[in-house]
N, C-alpha and C. Protein backbone atom coordinates (compact mmCIF):
# COMPACT_ATOMS: atom_id res chain seq x y z
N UNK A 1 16.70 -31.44 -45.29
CA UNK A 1 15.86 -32.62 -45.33
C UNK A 1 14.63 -32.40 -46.19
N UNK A 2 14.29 -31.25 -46.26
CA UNK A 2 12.67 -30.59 -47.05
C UNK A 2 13.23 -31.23 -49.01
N UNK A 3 14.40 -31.18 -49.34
CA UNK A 3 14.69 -31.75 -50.71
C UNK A 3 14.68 -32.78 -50.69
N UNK A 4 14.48 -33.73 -49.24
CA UNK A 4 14.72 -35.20 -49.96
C UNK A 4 12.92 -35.97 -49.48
N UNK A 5 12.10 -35.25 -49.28
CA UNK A 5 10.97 -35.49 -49.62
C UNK A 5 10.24 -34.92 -47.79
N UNK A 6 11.02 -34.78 -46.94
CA UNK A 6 10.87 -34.45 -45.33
C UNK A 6 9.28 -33.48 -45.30
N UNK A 7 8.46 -33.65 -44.49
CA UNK A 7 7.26 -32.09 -44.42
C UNK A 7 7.77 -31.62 -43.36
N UNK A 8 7.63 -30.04 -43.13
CA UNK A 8 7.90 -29.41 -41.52
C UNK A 8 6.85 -28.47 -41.29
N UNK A 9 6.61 -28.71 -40.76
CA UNK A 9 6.37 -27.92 -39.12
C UNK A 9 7.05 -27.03 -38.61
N UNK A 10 7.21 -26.23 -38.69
CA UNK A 10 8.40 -25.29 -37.97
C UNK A 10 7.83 -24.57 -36.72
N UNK A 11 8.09 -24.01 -35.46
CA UNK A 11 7.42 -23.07 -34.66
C UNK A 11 8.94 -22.05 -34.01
N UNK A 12 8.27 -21.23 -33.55
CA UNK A 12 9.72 -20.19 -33.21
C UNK A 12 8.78 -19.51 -31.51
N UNK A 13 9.12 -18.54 -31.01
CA UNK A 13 8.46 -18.06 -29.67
C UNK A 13 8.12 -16.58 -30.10
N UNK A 14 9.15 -16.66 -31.44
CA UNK A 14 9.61 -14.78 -31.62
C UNK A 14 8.84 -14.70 -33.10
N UNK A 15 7.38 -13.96 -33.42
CA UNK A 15 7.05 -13.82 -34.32
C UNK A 15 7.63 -13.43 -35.59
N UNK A 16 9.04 -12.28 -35.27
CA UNK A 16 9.60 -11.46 -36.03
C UNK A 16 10.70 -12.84 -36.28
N UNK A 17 10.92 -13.55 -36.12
CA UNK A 17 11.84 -15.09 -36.64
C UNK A 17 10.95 -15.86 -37.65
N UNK A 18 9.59 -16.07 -37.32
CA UNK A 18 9.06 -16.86 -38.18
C UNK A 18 8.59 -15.96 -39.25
N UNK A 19 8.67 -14.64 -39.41
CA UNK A 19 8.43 -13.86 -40.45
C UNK A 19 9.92 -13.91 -40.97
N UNK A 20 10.91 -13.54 -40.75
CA UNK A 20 12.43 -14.08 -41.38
C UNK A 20 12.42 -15.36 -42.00
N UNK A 21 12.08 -16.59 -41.26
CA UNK A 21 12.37 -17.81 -42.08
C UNK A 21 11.14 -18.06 -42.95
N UNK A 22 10.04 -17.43 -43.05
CA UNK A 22 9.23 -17.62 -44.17
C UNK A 22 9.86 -17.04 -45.49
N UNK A 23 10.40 -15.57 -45.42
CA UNK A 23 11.19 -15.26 -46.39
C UNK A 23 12.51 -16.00 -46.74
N UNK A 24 13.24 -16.30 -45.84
CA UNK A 24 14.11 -17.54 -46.24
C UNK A 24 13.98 -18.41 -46.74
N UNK A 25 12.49 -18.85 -46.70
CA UNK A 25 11.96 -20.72 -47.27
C UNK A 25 11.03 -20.23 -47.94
N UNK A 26 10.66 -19.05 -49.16
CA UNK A 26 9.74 -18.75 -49.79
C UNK A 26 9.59 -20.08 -50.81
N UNK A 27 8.64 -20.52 -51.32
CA UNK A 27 8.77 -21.45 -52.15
C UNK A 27 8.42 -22.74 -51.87
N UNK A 28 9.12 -22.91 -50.40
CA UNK A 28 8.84 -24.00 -49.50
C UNK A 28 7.91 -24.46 -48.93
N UNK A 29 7.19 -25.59 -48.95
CA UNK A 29 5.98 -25.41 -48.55
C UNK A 29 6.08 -26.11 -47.05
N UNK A 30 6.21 -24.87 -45.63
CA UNK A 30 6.30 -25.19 -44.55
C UNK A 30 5.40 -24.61 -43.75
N UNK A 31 5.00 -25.37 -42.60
CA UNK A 31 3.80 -24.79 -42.06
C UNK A 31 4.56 -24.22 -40.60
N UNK A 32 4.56 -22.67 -40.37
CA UNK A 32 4.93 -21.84 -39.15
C UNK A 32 3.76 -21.89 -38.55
N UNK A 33 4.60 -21.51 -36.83
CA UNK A 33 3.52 -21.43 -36.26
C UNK A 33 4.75 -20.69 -35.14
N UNK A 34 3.93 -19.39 -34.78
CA UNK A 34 4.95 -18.56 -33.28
C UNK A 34 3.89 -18.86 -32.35
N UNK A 35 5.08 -19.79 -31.62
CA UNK A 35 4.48 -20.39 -30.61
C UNK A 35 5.57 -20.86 -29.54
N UNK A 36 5.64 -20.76 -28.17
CA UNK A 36 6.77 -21.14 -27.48
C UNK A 36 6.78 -22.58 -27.28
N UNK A 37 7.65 -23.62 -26.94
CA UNK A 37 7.66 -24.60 -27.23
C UNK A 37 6.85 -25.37 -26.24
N UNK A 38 6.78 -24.71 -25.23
CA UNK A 38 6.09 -25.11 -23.66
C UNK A 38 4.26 -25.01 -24.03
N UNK A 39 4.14 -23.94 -25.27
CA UNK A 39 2.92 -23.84 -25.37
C UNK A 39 2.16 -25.08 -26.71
N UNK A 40 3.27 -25.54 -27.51
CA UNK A 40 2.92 -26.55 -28.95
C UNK A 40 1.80 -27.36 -28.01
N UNK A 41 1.27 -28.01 -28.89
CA UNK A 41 0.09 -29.09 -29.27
C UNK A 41 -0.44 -29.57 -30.23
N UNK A 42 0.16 -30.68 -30.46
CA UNK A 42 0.09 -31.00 -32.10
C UNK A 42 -0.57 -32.02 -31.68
N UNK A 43 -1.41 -32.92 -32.84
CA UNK A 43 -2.03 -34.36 -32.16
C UNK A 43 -1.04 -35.32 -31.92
N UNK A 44 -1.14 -36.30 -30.81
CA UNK A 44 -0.56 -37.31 -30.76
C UNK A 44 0.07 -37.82 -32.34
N UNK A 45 1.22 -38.87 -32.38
CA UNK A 45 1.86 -39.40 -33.29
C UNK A 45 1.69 -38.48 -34.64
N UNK A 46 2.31 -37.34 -34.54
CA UNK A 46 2.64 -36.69 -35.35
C UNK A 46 3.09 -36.13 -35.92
N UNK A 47 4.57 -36.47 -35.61
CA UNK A 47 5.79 -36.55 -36.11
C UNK A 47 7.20 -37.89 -35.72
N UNK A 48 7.44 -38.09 -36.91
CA UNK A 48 8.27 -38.89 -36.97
C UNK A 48 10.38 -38.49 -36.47
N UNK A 49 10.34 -37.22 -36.07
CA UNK A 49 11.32 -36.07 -35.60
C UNK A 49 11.06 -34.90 -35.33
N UNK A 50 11.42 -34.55 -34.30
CA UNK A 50 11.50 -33.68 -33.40
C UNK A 50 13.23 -32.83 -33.56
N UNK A 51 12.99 -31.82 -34.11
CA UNK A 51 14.39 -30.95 -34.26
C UNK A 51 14.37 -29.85 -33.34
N UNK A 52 15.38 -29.57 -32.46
CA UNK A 52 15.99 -28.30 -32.03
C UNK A 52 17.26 -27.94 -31.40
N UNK A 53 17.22 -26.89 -32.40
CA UNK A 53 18.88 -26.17 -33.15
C UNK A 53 18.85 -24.97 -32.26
N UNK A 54 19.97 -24.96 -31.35
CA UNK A 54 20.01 -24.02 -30.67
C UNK A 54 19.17 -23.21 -29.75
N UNK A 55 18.22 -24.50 -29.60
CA UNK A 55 17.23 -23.62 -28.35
C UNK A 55 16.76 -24.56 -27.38
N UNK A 56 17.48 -25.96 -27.38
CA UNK A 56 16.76 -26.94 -26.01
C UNK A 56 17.18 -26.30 -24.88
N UNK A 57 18.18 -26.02 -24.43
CA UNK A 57 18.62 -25.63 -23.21
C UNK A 57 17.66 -24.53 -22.92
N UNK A 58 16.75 -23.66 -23.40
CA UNK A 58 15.71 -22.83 -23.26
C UNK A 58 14.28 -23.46 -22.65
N UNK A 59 13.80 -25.34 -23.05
CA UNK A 59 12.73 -25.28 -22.44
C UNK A 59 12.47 -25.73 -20.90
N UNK A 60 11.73 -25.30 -20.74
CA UNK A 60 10.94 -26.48 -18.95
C UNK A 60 10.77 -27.62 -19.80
N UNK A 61 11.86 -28.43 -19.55
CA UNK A 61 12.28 -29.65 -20.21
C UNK A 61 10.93 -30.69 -19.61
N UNK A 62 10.60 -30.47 -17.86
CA UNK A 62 9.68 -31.03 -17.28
C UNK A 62 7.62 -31.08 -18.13
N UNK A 63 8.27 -30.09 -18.74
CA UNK A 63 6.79 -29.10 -19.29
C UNK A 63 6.68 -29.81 -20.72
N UNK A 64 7.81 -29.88 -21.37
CA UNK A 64 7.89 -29.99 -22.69
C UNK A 64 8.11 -31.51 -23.56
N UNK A 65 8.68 -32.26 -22.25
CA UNK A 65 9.10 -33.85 -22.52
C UNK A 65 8.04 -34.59 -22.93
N UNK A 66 6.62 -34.49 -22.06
CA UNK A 66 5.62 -35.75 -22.37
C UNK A 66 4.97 -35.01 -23.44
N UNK A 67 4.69 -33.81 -24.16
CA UNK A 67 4.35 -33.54 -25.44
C UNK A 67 5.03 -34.05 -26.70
N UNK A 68 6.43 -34.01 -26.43
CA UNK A 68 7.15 -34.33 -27.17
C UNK A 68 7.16 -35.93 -27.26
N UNK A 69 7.01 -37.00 -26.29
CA UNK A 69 6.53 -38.13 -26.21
C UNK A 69 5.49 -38.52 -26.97
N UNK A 70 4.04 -37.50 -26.80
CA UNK A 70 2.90 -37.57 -27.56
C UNK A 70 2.90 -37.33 -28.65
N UNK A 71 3.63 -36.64 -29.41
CA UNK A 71 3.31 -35.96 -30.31
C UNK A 71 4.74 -36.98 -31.71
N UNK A 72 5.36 -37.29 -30.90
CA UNK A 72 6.15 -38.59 -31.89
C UNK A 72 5.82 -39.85 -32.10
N UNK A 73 5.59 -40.01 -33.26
CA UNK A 73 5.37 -41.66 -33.60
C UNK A 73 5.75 -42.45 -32.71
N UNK A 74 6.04 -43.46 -32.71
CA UNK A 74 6.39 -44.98 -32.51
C UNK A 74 7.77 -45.00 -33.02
N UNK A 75 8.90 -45.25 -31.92
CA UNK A 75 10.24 -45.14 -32.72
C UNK A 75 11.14 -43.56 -32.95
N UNK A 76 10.39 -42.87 -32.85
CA UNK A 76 10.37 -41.27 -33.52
C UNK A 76 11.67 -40.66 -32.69
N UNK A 77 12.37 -39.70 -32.70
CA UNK A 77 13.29 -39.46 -32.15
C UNK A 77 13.33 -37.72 -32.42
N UNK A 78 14.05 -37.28 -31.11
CA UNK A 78 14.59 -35.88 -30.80
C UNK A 78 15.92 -35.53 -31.61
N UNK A 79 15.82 -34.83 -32.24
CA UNK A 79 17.59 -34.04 -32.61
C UNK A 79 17.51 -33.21 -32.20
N UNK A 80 19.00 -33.09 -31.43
CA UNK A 80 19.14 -31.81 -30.72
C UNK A 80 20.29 -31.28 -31.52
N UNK A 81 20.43 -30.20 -31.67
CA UNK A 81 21.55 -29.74 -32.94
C UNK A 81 22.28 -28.39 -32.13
N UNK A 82 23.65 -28.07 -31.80
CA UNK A 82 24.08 -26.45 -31.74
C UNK A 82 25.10 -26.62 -31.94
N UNK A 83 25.74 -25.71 -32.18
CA UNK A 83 27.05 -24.71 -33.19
C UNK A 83 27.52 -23.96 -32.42
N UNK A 84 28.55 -23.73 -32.27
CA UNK A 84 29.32 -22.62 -31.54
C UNK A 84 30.40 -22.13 -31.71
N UNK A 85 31.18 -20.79 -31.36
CA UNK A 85 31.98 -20.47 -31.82
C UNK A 85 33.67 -21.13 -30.96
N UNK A 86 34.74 -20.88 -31.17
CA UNK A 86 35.59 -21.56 -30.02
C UNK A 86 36.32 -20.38 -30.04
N UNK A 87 36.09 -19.58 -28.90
CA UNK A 87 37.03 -18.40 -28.64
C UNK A 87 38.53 -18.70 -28.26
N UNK A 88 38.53 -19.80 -27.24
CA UNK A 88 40.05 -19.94 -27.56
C UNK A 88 41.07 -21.16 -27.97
N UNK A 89 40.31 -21.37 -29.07
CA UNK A 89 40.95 -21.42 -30.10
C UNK A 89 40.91 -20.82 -31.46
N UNK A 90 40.26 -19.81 -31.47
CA UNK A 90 40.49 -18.98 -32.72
C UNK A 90 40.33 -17.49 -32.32
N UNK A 91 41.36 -16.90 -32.90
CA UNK A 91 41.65 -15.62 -32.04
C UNK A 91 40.53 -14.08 -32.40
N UNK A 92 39.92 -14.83 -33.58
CA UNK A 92 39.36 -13.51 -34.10
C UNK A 92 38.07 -13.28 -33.11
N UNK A 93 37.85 -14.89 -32.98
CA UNK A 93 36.51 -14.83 -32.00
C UNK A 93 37.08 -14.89 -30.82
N UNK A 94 37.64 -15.09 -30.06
CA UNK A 94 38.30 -14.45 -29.04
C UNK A 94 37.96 -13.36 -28.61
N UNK A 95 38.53 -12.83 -29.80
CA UNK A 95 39.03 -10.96 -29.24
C UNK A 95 37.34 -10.52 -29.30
N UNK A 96 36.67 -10.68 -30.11
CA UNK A 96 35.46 -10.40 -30.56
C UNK A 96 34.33 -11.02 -29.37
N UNK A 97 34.59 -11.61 -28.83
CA UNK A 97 33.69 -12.04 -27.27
C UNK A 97 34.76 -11.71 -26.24
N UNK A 98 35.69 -10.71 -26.08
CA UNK A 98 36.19 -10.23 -25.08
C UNK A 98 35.62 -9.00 -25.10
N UNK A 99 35.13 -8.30 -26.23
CA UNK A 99 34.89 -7.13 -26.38
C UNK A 99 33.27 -7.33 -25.72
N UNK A 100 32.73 -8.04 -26.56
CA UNK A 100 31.02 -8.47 -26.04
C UNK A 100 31.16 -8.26 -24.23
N UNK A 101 32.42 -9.11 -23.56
CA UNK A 101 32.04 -9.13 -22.05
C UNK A 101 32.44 -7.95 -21.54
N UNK A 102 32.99 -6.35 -22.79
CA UNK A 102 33.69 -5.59 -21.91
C UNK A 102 31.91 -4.50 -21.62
N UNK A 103 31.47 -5.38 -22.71
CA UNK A 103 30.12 -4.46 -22.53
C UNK A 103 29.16 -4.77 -21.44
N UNK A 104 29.00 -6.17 -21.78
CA UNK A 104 28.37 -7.34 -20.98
C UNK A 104 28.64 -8.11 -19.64
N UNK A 105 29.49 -7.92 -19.05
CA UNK A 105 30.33 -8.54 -18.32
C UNK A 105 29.55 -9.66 -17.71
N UNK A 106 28.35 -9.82 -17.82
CA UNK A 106 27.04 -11.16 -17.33
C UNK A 106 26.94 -11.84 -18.40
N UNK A 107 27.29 -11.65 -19.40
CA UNK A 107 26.79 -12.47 -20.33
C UNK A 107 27.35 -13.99 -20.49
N UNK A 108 26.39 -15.27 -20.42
CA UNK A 108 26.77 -15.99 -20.12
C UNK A 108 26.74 -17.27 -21.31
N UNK A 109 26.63 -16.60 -22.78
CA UNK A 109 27.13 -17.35 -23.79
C UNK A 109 28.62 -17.11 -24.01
N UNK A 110 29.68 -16.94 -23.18
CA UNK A 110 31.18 -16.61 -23.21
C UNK A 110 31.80 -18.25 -23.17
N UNK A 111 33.23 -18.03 -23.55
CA UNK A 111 33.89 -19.67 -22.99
C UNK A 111 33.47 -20.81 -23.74
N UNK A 112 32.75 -20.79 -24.49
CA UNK A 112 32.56 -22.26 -25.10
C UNK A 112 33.51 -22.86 -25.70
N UNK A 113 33.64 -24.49 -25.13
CA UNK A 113 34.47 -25.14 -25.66
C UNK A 113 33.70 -26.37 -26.01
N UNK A 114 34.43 -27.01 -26.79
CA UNK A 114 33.52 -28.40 -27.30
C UNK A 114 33.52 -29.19 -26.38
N UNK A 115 31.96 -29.81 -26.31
CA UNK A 115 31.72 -30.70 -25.34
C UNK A 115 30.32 -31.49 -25.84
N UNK A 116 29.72 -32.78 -25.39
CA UNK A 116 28.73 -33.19 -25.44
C UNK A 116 27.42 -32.00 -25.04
N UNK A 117 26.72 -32.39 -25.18
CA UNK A 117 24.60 -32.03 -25.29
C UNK A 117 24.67 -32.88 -24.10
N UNK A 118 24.57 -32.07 -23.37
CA UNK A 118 23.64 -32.75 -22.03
C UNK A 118 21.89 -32.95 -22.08
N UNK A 119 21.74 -34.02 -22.38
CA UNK A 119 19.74 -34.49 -21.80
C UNK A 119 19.66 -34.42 -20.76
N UNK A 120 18.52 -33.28 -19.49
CA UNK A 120 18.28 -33.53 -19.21
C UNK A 120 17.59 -35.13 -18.64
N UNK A 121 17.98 -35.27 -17.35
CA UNK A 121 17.27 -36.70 -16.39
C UNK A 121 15.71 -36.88 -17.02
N UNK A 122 15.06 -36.18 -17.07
CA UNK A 122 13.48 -36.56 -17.31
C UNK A 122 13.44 -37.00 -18.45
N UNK A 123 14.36 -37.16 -19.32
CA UNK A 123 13.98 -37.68 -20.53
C UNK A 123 14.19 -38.97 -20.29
N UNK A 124 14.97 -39.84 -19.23
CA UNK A 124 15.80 -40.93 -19.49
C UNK A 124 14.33 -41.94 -19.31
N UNK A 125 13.84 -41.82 -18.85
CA UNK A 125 12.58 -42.52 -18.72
C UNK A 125 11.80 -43.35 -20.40
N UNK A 126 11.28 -42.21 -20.94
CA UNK A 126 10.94 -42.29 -22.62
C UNK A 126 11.90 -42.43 -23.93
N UNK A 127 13.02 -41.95 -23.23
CA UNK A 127 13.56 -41.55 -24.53
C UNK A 127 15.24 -42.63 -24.01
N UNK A 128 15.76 -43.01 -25.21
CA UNK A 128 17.36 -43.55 -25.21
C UNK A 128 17.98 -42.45 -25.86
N UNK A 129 19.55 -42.33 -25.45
CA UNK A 129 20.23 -41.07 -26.21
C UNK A 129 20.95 -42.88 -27.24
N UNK A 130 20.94 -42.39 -28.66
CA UNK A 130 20.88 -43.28 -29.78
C UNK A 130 22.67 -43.20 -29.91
N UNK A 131 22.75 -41.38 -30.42
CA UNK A 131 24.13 -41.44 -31.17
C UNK A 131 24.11 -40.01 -30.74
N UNK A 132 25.65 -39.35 -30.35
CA UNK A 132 26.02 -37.88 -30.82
C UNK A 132 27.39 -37.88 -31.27
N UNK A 133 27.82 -36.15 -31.57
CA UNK A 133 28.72 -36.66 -32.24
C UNK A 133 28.95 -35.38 -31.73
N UNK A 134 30.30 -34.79 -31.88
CA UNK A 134 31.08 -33.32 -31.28
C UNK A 134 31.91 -33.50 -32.56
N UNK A 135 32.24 -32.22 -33.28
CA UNK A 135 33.04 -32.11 -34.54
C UNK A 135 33.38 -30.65 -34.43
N UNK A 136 34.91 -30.52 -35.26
CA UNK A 136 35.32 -28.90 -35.06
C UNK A 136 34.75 -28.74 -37.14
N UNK A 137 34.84 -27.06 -37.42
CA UNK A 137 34.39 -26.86 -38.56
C UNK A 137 34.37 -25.71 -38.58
N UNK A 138 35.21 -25.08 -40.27
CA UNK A 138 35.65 -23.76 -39.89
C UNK A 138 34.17 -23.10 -40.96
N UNK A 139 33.98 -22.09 -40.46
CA UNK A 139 32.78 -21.44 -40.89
C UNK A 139 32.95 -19.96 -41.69
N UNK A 140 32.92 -19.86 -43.15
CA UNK A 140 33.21 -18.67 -43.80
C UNK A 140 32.59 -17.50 -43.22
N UNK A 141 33.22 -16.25 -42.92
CA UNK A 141 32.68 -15.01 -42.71
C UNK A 141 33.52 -13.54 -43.54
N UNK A 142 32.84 -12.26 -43.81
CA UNK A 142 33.80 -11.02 -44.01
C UNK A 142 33.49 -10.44 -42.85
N UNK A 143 34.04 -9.12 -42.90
CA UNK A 143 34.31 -8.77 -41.48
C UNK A 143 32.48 -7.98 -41.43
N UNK A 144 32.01 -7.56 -42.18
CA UNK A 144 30.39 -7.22 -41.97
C UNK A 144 29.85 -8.53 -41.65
N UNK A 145 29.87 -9.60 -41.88
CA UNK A 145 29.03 -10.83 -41.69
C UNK A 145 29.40 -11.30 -40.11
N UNK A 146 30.53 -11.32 -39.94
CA UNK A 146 30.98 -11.69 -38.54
C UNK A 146 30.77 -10.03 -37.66
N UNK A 147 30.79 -9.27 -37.90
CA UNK A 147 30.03 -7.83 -36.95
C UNK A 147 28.76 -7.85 -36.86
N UNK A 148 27.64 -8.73 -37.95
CA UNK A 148 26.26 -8.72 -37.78
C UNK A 148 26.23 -10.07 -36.91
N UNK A 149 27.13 -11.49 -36.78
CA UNK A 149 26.80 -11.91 -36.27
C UNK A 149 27.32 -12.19 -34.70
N UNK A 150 27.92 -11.32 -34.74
CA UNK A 150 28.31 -10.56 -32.98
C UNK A 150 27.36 -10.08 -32.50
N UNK A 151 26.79 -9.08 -33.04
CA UNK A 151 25.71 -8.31 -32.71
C UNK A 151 24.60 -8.91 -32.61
N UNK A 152 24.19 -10.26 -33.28
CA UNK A 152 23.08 -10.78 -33.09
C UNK A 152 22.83 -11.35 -31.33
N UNK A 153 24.50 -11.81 -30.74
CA UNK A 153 24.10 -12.71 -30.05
C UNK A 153 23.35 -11.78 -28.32
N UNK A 154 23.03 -13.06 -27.75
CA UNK A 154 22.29 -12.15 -26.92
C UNK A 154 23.21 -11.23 -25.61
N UNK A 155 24.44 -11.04 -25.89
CA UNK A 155 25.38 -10.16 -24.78
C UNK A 155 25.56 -9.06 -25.46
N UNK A 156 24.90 -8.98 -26.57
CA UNK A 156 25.02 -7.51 -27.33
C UNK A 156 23.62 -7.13 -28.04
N UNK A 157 22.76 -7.59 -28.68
CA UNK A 157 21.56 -7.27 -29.41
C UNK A 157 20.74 -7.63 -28.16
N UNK A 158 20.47 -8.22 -27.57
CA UNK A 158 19.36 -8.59 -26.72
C UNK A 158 19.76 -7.92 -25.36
N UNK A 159 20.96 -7.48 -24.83
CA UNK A 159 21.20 -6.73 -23.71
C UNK A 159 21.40 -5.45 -23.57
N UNK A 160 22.22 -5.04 -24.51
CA UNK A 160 22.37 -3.65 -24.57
C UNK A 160 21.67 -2.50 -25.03
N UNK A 161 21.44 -1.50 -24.66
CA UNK A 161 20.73 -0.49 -25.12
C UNK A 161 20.68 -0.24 -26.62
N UNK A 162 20.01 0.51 -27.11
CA UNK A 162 20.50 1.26 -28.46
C UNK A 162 21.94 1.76 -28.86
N UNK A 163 22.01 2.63 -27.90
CA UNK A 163 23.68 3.46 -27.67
C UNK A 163 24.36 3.01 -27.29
N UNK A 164 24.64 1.69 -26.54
CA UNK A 164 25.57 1.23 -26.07
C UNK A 164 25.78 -0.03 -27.21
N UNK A 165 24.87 -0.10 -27.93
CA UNK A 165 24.60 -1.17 -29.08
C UNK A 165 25.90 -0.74 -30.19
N UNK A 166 25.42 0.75 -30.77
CA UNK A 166 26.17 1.04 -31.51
C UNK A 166 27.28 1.57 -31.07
N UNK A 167 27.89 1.83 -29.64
CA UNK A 167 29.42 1.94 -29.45
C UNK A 167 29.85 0.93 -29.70
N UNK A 168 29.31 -0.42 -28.97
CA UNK A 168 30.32 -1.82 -29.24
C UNK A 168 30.28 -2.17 -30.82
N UNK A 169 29.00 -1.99 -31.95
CA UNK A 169 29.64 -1.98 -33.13
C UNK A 169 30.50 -1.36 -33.56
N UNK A 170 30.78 0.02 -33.30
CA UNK A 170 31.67 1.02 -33.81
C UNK A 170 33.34 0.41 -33.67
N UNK A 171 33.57 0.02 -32.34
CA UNK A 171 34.13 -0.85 -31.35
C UNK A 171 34.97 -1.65 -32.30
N UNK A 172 33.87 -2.72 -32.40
CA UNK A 172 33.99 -4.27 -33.08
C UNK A 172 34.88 -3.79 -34.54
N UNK A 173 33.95 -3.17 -35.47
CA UNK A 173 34.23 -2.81 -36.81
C UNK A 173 35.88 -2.50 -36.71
N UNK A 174 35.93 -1.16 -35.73
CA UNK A 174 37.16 -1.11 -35.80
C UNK A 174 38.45 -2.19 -35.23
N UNK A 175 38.04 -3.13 -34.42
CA UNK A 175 38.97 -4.66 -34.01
C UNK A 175 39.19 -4.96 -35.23
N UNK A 176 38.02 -4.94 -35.51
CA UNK A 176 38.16 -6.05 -37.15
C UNK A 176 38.85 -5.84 -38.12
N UNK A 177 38.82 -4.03 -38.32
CA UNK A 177 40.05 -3.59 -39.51
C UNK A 177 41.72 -4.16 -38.93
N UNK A 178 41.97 -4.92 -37.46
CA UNK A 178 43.02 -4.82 -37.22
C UNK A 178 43.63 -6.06 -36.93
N UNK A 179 42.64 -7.02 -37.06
CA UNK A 179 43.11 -8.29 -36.79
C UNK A 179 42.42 -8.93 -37.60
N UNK A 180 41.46 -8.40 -38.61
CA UNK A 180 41.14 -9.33 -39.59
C UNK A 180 40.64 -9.64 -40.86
N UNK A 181 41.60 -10.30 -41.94
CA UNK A 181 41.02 -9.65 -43.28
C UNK A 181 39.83 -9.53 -43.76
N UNK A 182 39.92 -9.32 -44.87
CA UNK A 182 38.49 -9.17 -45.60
C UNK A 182 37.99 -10.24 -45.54
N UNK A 183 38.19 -11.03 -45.74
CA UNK A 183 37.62 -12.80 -45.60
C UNK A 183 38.41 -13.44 -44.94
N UNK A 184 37.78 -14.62 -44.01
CA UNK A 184 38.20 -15.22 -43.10
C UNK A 184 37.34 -16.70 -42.46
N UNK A 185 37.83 -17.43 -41.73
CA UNK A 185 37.00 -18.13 -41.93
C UNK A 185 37.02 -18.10 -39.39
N UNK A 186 36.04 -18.52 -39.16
CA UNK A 186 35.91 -19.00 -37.91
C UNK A 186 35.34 -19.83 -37.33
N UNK A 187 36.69 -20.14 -36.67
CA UNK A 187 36.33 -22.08 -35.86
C UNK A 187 35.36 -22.23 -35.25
N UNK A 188 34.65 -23.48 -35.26
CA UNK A 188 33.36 -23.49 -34.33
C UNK A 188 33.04 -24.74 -34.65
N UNK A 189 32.24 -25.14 -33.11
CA UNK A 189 32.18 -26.84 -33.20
C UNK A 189 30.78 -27.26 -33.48
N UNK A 190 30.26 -28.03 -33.90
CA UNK A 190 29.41 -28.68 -33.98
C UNK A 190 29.02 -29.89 -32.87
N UNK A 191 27.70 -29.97 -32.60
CA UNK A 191 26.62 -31.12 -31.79
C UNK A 191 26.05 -31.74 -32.17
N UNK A 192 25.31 -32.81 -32.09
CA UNK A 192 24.45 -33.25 -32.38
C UNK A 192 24.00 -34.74 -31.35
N UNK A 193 22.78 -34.84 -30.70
CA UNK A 193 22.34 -35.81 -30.12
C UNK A 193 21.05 -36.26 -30.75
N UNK A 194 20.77 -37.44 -30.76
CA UNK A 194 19.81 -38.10 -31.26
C UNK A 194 19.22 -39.00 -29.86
N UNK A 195 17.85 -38.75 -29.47
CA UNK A 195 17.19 -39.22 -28.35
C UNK A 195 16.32 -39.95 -29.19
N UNK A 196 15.82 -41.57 -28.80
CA UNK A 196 14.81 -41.73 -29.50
C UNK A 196 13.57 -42.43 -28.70
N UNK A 197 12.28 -42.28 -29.16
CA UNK A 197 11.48 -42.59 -28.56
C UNK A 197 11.16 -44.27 -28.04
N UNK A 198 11.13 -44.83 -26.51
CA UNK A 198 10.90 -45.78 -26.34
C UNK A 198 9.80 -46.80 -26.36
């Protein structure tokens, strides 16, 4: 949206993210801010959209709703955006989040299948859900790109130790020489809800 004339705002909770996407958007002229979302305060009517990609299900929705009320124009609306992988229906990710739960066995980003974005009740008050949409979409990876992004998720980078980090890569790498080529692509669905302000 930033190419077709959009300004952002961006905020993250994790400093070491908004130092990543500044180098990602060098050039760009976006204003960061690490800040958790429970903590923002922007002035009233001051934004015309509200985006978040993979992290609503994270806030005190109770905490975070009437800011988000305040802080949108007249009309202004929420996108809620996430992506996911479909383990069973595609086998590479499958096998590759069977391995995650042999480490993890709590980990509770497992099983996803396509389904609607649930809004929280407290929104129904301010906000109308407008439009969503559920779509499948196959997503290019090599077998290093899909091992870094195993490792990113949180049943392996955010739970596991150091050493137990790099057995399940060692692990993974080697699945991968055996079920999957050098390039490949993996299934995964797409979300999207649009809430808009009443």
């Amino acid at each position: 949206m930033y190419k077709y004339g959009a300004k952002w705002t961006a905020t993250d909770i994790s400093e070491s993210q908004i130092e990543q996407a500044k180098i990602l958007s060098k050039g760009i002229d976006i204003d960061y801010y690490a800040v958790s979302t429970e903590d923002i305060d922007f002035p009233d009517n001051s934004f015309d959209v509200i985006t978040a990609c993979q992290c609503f299900w994270y806030f005190d929705h109770e905490a975070v709703m009437p800011k988000f009320y305040r802080m949108l124009k007249q009309g202004g609306c929420i996108l809620v955006l996430y992506m996911a992988w479909l383990p069973f229906e595609d086998k590479i990710a499958g096998a590759s989040e069977n391995l995650v739960l042999k480490y993890s066995p709590n980990w509770s980003g497992a099983g996803e299948t396509v389904h609607r974005i649930e809004i929280p009740d407290c929104y129904k008050e301010n906000f109308e859900l407008v439009y969503h949409e559920e779509f499948t979409l196959k997503v290019p990876f090599t077998r290093e790109s899909w091992n870094g992004r195993m490792k990113s998720c949180r049943g392996v980078g955010a739970s596991l130790t150091e050493k137990e980090v790099a057995m399940w890569e060692q692990e993974h790498r080697k699945l991968l020489e055996h079920i999957a080529p050098d390039e490949f692509d993996i299934l995964h669905y797409g979300a999207i809800a649009e809430i808009r302000k009443n």
